[in-house]
N, C-alpha and C. Protein backbone atom coordinates (compact mmCIF):
# COMPACT_ATOMS: atom_id res chain seq x y z
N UNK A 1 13.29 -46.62 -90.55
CA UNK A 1 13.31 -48.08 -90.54
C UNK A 1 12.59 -48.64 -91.76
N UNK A 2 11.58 -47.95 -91.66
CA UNK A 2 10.76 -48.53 -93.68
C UNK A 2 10.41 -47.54 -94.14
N UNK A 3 11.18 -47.10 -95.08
CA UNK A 3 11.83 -46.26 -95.99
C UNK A 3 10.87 -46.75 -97.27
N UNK A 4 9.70 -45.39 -97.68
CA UNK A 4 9.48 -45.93 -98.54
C UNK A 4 7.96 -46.31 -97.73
N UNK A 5 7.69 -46.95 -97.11
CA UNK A 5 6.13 -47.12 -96.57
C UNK A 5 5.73 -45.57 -95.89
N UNK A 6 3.87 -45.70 -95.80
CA UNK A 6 3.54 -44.24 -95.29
C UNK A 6 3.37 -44.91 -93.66
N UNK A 7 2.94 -44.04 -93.00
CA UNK A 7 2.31 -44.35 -91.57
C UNK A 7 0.76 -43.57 -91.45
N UNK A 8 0.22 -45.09 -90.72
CA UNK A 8 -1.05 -45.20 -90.98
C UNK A 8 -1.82 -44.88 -89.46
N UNK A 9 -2.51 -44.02 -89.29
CA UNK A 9 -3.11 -44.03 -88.24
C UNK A 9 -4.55 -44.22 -88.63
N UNK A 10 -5.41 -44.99 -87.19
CA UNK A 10 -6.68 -45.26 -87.42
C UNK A 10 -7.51 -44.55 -85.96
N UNK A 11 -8.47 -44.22 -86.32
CA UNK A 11 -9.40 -43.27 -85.68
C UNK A 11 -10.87 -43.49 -86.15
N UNK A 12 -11.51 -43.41 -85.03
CA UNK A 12 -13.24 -43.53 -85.60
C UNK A 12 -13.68 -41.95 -85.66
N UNK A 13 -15.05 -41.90 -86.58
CA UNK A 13 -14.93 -40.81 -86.70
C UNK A 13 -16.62 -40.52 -85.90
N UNK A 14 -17.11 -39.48 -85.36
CA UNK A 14 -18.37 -39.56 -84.67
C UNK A 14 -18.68 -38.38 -85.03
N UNK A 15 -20.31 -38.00 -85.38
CA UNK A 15 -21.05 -37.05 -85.44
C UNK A 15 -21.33 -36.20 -84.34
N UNK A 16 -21.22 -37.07 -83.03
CA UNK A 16 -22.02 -36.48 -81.34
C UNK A 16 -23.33 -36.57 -81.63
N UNK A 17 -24.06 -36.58 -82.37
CA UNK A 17 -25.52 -36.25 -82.40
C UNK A 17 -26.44 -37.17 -81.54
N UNK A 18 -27.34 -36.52 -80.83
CA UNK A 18 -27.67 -37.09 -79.67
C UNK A 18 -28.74 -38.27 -81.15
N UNK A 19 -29.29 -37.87 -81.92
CA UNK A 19 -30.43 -38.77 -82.84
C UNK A 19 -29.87 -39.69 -83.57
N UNK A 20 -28.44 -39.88 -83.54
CA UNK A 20 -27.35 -40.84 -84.43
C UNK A 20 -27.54 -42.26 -83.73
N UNK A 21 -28.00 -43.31 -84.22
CA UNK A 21 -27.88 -44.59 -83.63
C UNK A 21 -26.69 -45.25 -83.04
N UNK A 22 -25.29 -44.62 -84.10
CA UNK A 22 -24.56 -45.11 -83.85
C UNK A 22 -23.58 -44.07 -82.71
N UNK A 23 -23.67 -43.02 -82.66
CA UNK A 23 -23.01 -42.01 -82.08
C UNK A 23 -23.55 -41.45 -80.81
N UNK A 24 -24.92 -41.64 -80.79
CA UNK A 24 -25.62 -41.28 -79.17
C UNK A 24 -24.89 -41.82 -77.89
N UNK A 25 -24.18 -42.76 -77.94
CA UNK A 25 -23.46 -43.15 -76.35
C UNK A 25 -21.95 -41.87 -76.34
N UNK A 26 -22.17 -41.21 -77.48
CA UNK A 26 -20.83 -40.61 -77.34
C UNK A 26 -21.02 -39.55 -76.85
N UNK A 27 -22.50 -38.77 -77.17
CA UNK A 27 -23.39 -37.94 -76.92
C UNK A 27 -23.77 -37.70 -75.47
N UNK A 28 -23.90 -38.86 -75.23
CA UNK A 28 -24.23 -38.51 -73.62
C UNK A 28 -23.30 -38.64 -73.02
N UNK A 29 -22.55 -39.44 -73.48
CA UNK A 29 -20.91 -38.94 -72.65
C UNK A 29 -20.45 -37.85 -72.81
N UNK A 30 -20.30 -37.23 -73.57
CA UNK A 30 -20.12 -35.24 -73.78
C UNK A 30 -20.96 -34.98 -73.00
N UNK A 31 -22.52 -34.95 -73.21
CA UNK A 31 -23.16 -33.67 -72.87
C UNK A 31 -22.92 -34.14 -71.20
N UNK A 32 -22.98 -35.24 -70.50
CA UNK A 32 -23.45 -35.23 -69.19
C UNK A 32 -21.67 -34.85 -68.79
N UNK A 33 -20.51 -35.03 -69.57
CA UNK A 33 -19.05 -34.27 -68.90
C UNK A 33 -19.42 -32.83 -68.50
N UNK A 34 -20.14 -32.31 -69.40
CA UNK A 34 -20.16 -30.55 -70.05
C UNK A 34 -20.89 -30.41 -68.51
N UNK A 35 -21.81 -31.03 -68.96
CA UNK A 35 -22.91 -30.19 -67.85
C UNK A 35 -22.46 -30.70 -66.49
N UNK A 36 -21.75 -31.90 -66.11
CA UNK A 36 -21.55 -32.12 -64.69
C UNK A 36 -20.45 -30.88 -64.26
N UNK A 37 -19.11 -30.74 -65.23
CA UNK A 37 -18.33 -29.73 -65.18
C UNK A 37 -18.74 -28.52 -64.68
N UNK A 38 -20.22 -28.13 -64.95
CA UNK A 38 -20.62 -26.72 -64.95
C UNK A 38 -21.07 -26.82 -63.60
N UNK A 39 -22.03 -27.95 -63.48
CA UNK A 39 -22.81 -28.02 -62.08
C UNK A 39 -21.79 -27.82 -61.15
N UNK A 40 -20.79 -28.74 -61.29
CA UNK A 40 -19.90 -28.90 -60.33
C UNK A 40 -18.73 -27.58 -59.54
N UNK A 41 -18.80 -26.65 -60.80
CA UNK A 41 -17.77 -25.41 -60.62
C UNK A 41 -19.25 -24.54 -59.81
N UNK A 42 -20.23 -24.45 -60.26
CA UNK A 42 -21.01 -23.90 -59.58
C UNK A 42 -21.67 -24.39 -57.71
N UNK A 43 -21.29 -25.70 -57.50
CA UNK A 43 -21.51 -26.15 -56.68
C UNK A 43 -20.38 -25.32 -55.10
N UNK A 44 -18.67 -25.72 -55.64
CA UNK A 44 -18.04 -25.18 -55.39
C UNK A 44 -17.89 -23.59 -55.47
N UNK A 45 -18.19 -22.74 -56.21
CA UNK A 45 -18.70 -21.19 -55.87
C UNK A 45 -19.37 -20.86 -54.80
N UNK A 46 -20.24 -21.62 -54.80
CA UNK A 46 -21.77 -21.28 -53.83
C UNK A 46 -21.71 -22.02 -52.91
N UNK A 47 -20.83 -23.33 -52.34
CA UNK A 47 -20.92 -23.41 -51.42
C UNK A 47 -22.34 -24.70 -51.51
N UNK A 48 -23.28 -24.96 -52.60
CA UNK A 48 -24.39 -25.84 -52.01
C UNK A 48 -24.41 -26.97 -52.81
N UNK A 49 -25.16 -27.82 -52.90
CA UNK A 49 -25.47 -29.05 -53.08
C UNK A 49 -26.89 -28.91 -54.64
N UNK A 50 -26.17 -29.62 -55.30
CA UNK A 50 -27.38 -30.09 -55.93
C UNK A 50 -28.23 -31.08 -56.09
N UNK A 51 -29.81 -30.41 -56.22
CA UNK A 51 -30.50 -31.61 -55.89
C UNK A 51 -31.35 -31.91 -57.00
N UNK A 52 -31.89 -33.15 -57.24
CA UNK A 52 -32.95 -33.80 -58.68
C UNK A 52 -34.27 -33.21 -57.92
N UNK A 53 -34.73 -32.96 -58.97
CA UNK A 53 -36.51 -32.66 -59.04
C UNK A 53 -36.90 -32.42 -60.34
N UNK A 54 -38.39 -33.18 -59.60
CA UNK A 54 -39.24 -33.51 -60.97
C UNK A 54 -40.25 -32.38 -61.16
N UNK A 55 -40.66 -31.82 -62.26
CA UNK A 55 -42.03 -31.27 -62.55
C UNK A 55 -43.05 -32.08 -62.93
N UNK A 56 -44.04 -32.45 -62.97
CA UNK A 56 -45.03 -32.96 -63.80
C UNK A 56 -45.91 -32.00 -63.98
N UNK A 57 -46.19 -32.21 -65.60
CA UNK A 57 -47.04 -31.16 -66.20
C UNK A 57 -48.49 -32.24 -66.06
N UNK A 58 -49.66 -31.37 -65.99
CA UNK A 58 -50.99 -31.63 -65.46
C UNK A 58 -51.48 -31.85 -66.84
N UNK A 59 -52.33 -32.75 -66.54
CA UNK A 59 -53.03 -33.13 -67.99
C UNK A 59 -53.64 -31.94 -68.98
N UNK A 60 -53.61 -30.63 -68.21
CA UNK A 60 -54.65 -29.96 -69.25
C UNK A 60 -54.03 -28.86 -70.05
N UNK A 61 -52.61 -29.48 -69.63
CA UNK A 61 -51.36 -28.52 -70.48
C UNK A 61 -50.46 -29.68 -71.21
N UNK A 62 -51.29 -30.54 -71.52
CA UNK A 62 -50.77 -31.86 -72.14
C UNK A 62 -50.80 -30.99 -73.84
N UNK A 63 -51.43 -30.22 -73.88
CA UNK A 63 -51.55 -29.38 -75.83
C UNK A 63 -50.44 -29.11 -75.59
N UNK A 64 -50.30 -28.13 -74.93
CA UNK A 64 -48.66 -27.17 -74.93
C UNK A 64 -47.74 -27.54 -75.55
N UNK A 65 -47.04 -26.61 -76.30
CA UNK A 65 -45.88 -27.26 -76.69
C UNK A 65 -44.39 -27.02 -75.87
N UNK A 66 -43.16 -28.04 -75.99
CA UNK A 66 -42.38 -27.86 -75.08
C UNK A 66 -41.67 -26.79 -74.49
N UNK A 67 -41.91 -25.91 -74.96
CA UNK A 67 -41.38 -24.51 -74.92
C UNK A 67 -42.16 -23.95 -73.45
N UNK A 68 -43.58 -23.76 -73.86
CA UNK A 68 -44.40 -23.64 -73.32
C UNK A 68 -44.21 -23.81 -71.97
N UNK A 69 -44.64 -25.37 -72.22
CA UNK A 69 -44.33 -26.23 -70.52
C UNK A 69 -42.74 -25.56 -69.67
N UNK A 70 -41.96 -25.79 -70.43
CA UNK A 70 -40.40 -25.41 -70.02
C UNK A 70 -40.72 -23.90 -69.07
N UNK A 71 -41.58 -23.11 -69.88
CA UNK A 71 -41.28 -21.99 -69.52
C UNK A 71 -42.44 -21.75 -68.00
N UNK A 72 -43.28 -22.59 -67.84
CA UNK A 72 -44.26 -22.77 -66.61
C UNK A 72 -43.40 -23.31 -65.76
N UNK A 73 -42.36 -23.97 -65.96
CA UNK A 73 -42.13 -24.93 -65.20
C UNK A 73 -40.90 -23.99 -64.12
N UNK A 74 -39.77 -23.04 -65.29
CA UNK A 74 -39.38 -22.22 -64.97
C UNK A 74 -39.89 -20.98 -63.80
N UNK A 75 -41.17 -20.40 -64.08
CA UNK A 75 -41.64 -19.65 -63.34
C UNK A 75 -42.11 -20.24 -61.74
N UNK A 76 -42.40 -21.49 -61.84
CA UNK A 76 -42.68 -22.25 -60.58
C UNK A 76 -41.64 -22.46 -59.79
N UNK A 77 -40.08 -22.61 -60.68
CA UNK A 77 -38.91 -23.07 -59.97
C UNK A 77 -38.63 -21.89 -59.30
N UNK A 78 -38.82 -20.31 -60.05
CA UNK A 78 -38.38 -19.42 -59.61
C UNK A 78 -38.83 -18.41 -58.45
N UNK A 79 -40.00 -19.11 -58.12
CA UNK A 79 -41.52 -18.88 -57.34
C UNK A 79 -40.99 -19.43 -55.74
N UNK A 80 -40.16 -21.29 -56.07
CA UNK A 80 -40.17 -21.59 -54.95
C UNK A 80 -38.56 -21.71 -54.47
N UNK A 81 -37.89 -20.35 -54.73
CA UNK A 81 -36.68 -20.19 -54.85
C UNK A 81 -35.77 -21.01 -55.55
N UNK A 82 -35.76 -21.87 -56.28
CA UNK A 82 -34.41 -22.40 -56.98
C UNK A 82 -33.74 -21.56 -57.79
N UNK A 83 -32.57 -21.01 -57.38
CA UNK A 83 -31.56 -20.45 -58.30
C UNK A 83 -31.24 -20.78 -59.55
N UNK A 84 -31.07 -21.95 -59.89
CA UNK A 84 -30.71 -22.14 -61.05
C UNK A 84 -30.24 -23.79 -61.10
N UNK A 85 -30.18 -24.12 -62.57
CA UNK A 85 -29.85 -25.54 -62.79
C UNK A 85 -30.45 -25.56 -63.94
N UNK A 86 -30.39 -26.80 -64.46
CA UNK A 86 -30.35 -27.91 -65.54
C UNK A 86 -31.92 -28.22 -65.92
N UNK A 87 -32.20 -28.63 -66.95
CA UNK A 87 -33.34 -28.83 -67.31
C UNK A 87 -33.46 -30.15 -67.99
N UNK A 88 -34.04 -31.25 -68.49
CA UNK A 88 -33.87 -32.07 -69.01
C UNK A 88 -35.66 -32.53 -69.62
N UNK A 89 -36.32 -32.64 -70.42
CA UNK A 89 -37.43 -32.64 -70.48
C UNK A 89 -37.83 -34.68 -71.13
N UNK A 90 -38.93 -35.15 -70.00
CA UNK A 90 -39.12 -36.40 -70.43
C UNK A 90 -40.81 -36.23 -71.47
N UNK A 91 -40.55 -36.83 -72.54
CA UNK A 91 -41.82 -36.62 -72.66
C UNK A 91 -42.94 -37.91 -72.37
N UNK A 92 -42.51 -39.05 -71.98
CA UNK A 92 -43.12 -40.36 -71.87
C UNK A 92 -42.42 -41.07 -70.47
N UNK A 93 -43.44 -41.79 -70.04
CA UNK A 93 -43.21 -42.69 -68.87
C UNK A 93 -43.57 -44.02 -69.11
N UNK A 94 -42.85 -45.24 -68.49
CA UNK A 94 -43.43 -46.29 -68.51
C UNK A 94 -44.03 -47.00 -67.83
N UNK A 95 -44.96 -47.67 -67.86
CA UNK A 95 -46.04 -48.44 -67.12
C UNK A 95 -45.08 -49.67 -66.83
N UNK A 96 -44.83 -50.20 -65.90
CA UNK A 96 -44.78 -51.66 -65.38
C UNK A 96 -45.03 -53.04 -65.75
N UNK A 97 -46.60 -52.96 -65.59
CA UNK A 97 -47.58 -53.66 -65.03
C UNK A 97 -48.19 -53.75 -66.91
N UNK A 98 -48.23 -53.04 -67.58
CA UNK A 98 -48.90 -52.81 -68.98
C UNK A 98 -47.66 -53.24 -69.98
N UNK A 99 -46.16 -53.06 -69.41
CA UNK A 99 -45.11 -52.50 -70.23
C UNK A 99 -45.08 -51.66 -71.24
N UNK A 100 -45.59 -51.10 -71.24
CA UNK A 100 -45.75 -49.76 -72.42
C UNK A 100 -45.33 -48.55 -71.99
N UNK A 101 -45.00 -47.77 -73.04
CA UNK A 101 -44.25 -46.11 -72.42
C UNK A 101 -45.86 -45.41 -72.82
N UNK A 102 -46.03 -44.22 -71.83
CA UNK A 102 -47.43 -43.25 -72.60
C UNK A 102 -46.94 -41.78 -72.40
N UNK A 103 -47.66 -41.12 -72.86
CA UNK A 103 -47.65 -39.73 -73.13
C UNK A 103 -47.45 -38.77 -71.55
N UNK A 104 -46.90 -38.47 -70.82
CA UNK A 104 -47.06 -38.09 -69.70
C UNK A 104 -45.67 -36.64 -69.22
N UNK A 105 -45.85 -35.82 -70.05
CA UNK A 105 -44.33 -35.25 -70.04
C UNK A 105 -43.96 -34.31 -68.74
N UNK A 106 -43.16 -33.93 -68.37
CA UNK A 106 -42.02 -34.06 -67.03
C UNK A 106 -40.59 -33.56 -67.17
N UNK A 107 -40.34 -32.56 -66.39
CA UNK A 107 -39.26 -32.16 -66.57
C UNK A 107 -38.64 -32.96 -65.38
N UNK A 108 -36.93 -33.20 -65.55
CA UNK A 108 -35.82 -33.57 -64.19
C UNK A 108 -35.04 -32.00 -64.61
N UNK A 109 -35.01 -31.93 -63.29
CA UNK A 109 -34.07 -30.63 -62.61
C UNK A 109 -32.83 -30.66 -61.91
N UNK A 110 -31.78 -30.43 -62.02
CA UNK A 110 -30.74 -30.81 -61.09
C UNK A 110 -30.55 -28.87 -60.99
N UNK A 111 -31.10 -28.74 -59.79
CA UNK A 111 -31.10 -27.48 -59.08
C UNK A 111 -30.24 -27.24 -58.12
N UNK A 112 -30.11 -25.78 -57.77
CA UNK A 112 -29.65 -25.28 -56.56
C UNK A 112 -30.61 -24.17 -55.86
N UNK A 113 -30.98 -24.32 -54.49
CA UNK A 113 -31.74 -23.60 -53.71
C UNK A 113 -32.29 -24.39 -52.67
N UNK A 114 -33.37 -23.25 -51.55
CA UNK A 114 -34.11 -24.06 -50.39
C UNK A 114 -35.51 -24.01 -51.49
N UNK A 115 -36.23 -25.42 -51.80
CA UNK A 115 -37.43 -25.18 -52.47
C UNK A 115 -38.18 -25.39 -51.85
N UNK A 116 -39.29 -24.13 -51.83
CA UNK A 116 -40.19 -23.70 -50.55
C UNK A 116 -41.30 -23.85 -51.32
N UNK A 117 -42.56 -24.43 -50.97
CA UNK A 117 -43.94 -24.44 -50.84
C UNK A 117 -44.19 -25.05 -52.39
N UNK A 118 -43.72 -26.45 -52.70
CA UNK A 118 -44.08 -27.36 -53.33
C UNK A 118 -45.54 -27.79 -53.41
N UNK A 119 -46.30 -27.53 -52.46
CA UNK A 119 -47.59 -27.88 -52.39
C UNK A 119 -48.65 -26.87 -52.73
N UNK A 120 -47.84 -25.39 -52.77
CA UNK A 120 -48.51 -24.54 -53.08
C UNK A 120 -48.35 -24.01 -54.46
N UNK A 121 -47.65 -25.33 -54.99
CA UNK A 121 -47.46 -24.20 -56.63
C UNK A 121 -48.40 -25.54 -57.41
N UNK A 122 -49.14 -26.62 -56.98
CA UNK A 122 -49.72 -27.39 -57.22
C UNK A 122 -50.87 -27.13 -56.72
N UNK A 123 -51.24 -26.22 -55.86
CA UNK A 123 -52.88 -25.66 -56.20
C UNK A 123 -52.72 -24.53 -56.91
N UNK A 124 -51.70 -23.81 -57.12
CA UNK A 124 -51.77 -22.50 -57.75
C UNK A 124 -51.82 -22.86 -59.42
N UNK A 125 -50.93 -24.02 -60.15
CA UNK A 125 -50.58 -24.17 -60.67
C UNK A 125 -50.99 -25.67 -61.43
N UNK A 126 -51.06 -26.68 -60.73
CA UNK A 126 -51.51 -27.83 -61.03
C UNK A 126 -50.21 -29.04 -61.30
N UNK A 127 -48.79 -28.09 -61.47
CA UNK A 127 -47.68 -28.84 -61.63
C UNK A 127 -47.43 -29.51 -60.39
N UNK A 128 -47.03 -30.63 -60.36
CA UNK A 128 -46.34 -31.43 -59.67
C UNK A 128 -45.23 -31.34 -59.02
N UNK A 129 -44.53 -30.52 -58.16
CA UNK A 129 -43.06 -30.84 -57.87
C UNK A 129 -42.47 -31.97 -56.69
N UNK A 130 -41.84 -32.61 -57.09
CA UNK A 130 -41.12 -33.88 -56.51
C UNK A 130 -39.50 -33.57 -56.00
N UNK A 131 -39.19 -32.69 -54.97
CA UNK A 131 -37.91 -32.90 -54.33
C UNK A 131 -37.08 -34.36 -54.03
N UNK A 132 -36.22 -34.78 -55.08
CA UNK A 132 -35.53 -35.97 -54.71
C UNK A 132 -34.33 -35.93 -54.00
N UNK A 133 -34.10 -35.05 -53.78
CA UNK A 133 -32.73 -34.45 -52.54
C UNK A 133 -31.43 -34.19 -53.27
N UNK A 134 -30.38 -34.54 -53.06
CA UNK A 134 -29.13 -34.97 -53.03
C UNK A 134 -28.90 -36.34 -54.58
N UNK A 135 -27.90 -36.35 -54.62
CA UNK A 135 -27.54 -37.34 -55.32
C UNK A 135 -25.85 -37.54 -55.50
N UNK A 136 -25.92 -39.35 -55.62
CA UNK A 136 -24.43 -39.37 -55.18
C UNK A 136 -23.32 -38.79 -56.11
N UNK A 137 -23.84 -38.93 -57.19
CA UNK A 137 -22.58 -38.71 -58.60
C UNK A 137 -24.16 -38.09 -59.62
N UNK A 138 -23.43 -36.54 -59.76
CA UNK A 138 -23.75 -35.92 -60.58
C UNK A 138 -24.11 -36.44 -62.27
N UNK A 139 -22.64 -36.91 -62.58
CA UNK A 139 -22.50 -37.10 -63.89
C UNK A 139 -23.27 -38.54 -63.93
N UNK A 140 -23.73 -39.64 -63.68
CA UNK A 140 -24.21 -40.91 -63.42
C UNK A 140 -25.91 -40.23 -63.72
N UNK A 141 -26.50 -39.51 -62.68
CA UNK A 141 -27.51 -38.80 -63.02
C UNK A 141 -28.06 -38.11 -64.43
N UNK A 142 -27.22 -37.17 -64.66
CA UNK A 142 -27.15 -36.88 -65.84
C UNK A 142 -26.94 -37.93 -66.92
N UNK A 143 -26.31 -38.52 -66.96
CA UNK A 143 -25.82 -39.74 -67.72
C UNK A 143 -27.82 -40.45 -67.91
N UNK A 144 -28.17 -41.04 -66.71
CA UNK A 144 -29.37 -41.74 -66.79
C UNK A 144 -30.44 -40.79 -67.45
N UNK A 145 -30.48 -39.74 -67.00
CA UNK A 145 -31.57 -38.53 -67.60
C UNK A 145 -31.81 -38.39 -69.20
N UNK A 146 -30.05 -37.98 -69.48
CA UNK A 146 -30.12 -38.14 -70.91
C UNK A 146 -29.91 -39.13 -71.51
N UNK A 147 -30.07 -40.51 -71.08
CA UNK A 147 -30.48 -41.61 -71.82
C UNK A 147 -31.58 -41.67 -72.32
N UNK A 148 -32.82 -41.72 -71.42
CA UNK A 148 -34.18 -41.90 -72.51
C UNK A 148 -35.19 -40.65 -72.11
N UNK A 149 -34.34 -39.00 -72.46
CA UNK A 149 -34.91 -37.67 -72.49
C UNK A 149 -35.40 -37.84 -74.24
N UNK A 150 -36.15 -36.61 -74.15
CA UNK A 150 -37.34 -36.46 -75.16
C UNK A 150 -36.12 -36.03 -76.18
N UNK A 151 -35.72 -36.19 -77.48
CA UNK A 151 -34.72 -35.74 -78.26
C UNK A 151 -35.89 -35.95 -79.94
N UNK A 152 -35.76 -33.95 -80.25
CA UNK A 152 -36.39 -33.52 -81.33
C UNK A 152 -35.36 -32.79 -81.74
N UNK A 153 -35.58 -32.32 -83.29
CA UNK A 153 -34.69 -32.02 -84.12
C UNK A 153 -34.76 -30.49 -83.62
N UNK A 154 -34.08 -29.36 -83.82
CA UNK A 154 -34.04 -28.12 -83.49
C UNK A 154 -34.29 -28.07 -82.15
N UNK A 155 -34.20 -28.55 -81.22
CA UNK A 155 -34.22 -28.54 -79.39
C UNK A 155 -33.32 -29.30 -78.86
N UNK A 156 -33.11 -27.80 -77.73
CA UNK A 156 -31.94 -28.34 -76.97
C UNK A 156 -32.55 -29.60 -76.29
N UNK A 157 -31.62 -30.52 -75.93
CA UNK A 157 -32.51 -31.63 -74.72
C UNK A 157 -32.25 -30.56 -73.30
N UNK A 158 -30.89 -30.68 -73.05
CA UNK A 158 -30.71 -30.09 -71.74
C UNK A 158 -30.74 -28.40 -71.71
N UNK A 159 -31.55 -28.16 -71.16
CA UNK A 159 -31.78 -26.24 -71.31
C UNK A 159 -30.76 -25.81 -69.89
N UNK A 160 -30.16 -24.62 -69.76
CA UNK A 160 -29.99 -24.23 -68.44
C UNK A 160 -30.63 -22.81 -68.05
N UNK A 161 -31.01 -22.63 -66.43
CA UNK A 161 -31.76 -21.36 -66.28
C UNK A 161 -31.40 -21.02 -65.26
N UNK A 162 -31.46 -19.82 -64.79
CA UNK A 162 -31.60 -18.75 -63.89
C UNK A 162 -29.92 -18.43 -63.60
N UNK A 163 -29.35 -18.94 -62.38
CA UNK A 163 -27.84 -18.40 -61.51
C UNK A 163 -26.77 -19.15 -63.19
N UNK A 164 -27.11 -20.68 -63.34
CA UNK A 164 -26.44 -21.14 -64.33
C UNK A 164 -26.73 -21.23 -65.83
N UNK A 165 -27.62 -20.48 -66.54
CA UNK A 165 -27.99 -20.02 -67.57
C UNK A 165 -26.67 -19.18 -68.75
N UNK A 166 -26.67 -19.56 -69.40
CA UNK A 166 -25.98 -19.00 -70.62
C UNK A 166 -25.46 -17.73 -70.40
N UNK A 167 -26.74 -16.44 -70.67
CA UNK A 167 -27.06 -15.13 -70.28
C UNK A 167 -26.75 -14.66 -69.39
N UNK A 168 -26.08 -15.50 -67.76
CA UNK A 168 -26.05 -15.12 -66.89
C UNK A 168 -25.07 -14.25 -66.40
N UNK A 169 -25.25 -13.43 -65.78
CA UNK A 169 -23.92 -12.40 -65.73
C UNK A 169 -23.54 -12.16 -63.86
């Protein structure tokens, strides 16, 4: 029909990078597809439910670096049976009442298992664990998590461990 003109297609172009100002909403739309996808095929395998939980790291492992913490936090999950799940690390909370964010870092977990003796890995340990149960929509969760998660250059935000881990065989 026009003979002689080219054809023009238009497309945006995106980095994904979760630290991109302009590209981070695209970012968490990937990563929370990826990872709900995974939760979700694993949910259906096994038969169980996944649930949110919090760690809080204790003030006197506030030096630590995130690795560190990740990896305490791991041994506690694996202590009070959680199989496996998602990791997401916060490093700041916000005050209310002050409006200010402070230093207070915290892992969210979207796990699978019965988690047994929460109260005992907080005298053993000093971490915090917070069972938030159930949740309605996976990906919505995830979605909110990795909105305002701790994001550094060379670290993963979302780690996975134990049944749903990388390595896992």
């Amino acid at each position: 029909i026009y003979e002689g003109h080219g054809f023009l297609k238009t497309f945006q172009r995106s980095c994904f990078r979760a630290d991109c100002e302009y590209c981070f909403k695209k970012w968490l739309g990937r990563q929370s597809n990826k990872a709900t996808r995974r939760i979700e095929q694993y949910e259906n395998n096994s038969n169980q439910r996944v649930k949110h939980i919090i760690i809080s790291v204790p003030q006197w492992d506030y030096g630590k670096t995130k690795k560190e913490m990740a990896k305490q936090a791991r041994i506690i999950l694996k202590e009070m049976n959680c199989q496996g799940g998602c990791m997401i690390y916060h490093p700041f909370r916000y005050n209310k009442e002050l409006k200010r964010w402070y230093y207070s870092p915290h892992f969210h977990v979207l796990g699978f298992g019965w988690l047994e003796c929460t109260s005992g890995s907080f005298s053993k340990y000093g971490y915090v664990v917070k069972n938030l149960g159930f949740r309605d929509s996976t990906f919505s969760t995830l979605y909110y998590l990795l909105n305002h998660a701790g994001i550094k250059s060379h670290n993963h935000v979302l780690t996975w461990f134990g049944n749903l881990s990388v390595s896992y065989t």
